[in-house]
N, C-alpha and C. Protein backbone atom coordinates (compact mmCIF):
# COMPACT_ATOMS: atom_id res chain seq x y z
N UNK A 1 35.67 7.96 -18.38
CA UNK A 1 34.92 8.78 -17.44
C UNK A 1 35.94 9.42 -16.49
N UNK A 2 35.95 10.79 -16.27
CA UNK A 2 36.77 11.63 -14.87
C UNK A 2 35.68 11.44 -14.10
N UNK A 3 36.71 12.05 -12.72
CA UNK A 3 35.61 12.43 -11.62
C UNK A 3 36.11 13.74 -10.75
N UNK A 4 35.46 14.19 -10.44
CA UNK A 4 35.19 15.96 -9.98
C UNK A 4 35.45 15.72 -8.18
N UNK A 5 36.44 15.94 -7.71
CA UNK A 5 36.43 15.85 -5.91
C UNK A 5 36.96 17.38 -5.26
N UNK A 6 36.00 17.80 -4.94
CA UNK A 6 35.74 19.10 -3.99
C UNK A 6 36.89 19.51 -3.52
N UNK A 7 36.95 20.56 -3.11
CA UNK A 7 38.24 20.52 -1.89
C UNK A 7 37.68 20.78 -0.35
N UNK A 8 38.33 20.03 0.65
CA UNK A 8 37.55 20.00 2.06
C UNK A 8 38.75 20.39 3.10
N UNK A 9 39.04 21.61 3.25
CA UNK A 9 39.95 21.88 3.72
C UNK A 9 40.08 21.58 5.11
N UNK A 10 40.82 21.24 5.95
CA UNK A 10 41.39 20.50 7.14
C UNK A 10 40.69 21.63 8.64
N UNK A 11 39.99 21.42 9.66
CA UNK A 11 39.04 22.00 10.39
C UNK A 11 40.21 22.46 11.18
N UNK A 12 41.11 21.23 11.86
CA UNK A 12 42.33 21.87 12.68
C UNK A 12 43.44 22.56 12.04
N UNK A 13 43.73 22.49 10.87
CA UNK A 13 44.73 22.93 9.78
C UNK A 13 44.27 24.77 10.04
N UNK A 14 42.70 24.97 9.96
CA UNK A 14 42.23 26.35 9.87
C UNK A 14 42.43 26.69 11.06
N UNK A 15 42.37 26.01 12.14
CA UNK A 15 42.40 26.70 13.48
C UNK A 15 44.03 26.74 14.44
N UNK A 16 44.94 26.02 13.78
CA UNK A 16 46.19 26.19 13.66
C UNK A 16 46.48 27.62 12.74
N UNK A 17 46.10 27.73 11.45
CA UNK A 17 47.02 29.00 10.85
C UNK A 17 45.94 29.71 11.55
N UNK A 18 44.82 29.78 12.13
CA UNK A 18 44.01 30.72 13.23
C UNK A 18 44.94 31.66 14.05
N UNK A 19 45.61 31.03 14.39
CA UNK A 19 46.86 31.46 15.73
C UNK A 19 47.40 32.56 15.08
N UNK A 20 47.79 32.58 13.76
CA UNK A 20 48.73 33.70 13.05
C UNK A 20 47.37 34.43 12.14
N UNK A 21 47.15 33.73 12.00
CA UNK A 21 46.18 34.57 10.46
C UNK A 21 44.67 34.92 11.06
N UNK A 22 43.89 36.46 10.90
CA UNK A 22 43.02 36.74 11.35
C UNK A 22 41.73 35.65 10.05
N UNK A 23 40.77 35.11 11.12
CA UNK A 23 39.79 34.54 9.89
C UNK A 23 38.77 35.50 9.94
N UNK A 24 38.75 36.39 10.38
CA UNK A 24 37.29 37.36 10.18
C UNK A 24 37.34 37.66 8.72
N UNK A 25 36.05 37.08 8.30
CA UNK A 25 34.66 36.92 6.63
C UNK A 25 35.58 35.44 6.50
N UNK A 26 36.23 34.66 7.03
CA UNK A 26 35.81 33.36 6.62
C UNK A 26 34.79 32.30 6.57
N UNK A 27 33.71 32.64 7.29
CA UNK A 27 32.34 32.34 7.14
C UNK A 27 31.52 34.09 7.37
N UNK A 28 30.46 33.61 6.81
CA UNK A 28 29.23 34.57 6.76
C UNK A 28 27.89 34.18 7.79
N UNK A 29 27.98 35.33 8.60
CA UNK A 29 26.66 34.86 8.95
C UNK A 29 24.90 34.84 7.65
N UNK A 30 24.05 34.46 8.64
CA UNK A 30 23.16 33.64 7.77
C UNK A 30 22.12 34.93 6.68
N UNK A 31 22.62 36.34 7.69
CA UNK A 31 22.23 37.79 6.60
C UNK A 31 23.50 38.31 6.01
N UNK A 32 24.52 37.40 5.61
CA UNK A 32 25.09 38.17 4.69
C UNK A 32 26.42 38.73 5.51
N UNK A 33 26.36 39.63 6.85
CA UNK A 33 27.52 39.70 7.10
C UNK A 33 29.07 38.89 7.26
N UNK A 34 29.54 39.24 7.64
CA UNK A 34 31.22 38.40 7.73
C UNK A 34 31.40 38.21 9.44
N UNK A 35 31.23 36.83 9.81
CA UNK A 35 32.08 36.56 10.98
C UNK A 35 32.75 37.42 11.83
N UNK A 36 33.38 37.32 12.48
CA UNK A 36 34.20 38.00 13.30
C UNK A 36 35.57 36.92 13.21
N UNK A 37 36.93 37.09 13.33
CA UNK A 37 37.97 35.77 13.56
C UNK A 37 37.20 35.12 15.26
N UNK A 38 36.87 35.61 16.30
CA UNK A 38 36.55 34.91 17.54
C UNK A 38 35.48 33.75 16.82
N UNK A 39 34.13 34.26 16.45
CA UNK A 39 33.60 33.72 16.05
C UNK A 39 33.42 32.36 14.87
N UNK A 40 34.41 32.70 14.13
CA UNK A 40 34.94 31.86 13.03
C UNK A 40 36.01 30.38 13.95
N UNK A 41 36.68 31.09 14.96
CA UNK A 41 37.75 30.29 15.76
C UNK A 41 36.32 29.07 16.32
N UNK A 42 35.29 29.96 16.99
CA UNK A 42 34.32 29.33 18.06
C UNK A 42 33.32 27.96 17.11
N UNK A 43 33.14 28.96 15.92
CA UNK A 43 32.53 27.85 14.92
C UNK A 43 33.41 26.64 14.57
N UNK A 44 34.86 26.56 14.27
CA UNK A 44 35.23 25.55 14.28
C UNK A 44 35.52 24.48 15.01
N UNK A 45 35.50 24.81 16.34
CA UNK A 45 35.87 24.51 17.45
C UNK A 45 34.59 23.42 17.68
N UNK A 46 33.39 24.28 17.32
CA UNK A 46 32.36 23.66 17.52
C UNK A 46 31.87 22.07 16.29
N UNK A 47 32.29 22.63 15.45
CA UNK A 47 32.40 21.58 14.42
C UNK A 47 33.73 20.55 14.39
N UNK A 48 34.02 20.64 15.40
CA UNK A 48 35.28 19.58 15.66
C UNK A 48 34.42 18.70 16.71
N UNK A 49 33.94 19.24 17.46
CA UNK A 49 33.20 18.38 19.04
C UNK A 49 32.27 17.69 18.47
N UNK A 50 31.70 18.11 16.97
CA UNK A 50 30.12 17.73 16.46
C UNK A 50 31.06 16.55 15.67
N UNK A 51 32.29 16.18 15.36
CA UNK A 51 32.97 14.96 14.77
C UNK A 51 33.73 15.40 13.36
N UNK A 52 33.03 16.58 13.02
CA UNK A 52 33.92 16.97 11.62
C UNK A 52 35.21 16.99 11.52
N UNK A 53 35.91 16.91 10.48
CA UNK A 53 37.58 16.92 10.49
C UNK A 53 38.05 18.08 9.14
N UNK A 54 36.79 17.80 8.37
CA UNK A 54 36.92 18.98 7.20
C UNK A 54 35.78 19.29 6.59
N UNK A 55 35.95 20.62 6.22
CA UNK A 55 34.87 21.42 5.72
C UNK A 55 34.18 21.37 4.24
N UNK A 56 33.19 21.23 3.71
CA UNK A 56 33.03 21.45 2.58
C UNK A 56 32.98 22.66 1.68
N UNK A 57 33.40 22.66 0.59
CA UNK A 57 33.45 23.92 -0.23
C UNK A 57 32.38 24.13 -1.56
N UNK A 58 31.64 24.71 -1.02
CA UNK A 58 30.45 24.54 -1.80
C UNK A 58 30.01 23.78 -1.89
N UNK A 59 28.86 23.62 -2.34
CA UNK A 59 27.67 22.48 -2.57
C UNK A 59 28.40 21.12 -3.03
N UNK A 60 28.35 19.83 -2.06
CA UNK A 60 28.52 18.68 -2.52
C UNK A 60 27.47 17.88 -1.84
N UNK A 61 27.23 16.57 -2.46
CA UNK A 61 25.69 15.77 -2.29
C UNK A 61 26.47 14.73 -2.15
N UNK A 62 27.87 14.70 -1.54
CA UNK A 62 28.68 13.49 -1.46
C UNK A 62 29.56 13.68 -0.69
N UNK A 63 29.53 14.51 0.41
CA UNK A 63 30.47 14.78 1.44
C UNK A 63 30.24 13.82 2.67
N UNK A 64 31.58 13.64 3.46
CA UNK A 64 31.30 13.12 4.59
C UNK A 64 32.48 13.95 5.48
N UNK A 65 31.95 14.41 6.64
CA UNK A 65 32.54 15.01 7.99
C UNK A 65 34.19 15.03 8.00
N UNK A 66 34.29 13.50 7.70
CA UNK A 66 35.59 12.96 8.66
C UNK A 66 36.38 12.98 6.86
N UNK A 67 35.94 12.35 6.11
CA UNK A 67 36.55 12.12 4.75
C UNK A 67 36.63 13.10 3.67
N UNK A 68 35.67 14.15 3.55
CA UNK A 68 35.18 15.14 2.27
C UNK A 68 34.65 14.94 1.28
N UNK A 69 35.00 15.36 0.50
CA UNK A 69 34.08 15.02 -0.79
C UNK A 69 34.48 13.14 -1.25
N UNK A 70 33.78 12.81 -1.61
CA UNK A 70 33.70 11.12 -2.07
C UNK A 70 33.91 11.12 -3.66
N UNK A 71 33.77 12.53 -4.48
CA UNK A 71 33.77 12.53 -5.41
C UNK A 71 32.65 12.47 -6.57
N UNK A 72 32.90 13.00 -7.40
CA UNK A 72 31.60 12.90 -8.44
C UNK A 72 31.97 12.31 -10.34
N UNK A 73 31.86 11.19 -10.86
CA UNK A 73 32.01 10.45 -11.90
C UNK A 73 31.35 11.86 -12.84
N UNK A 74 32.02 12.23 -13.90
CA UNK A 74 31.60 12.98 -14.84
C UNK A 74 31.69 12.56 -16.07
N UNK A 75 30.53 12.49 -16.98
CA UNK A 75 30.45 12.63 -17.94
C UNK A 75 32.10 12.90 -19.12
N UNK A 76 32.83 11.88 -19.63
CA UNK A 76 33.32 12.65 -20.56
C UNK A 76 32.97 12.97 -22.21
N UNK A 77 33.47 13.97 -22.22
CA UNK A 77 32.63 14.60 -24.35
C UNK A 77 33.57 13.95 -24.75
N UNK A 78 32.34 13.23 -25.89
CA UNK A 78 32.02 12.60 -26.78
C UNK A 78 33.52 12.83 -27.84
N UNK A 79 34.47 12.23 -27.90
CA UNK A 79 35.48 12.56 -28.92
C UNK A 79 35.45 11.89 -30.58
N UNK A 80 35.11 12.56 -31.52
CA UNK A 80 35.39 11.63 -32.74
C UNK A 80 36.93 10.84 -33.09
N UNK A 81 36.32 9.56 -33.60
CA UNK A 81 37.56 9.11 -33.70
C UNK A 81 38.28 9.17 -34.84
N UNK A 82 39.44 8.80 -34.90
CA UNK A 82 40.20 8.70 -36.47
C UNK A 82 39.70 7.57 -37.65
N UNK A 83 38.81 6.92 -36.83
CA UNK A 83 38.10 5.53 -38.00
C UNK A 83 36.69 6.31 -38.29
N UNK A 84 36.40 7.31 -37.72
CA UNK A 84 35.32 8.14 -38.35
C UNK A 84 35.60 8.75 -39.26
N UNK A 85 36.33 8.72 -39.85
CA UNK A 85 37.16 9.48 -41.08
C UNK A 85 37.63 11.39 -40.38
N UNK A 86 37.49 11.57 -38.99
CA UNK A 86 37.89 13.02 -38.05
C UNK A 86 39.23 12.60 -38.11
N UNK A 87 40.20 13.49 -38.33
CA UNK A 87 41.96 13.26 -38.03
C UNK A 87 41.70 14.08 -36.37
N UNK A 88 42.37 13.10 -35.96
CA UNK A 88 42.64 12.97 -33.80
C UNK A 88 43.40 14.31 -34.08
């Protein structure tokens, strides 16, 4: 069995390269437009005070604030073997 772990990129890590790098459209507001960098700076800022340490990246059902993704056990395919009469 593998397992599948998200990437949860670092909340102060973003607001450090903040200083040099503009984040305006690093988040979207909730119709679709792109942030502003102030706004993007203010959102993280705010999700640091709320306890977060990193962000999630897309949909995970196994994230936590401070840690990130916890990971997800996947399924591995089915391999025939060489005593099945399949050459590996």
């Amino acid at each position: 069995m593998s397992r599948r772990i998200h990437c949860s990129p670092s909340i102060a890590g973003a607001l450090r390269n903040g200083r040099t790098q503009k984040l305006k459209g690093l988040f979207q507001h909730d119709n679709g437009s792109d942030c502003t960098h102030r706004e993007a700076i203010d959102f993280l800022k705010l999700k640091q005070l709320e306890g977060w340490e990193v962000l999630p990246m897309g949909e995970c059902d196994n994230f936590d604030k401070v840690n990130g993704c916890g990971g997800h056990e996947m399924v591995d395919p089915i391999e025939p073997s060489a005593e099945e009469g399949v050459p590996a």
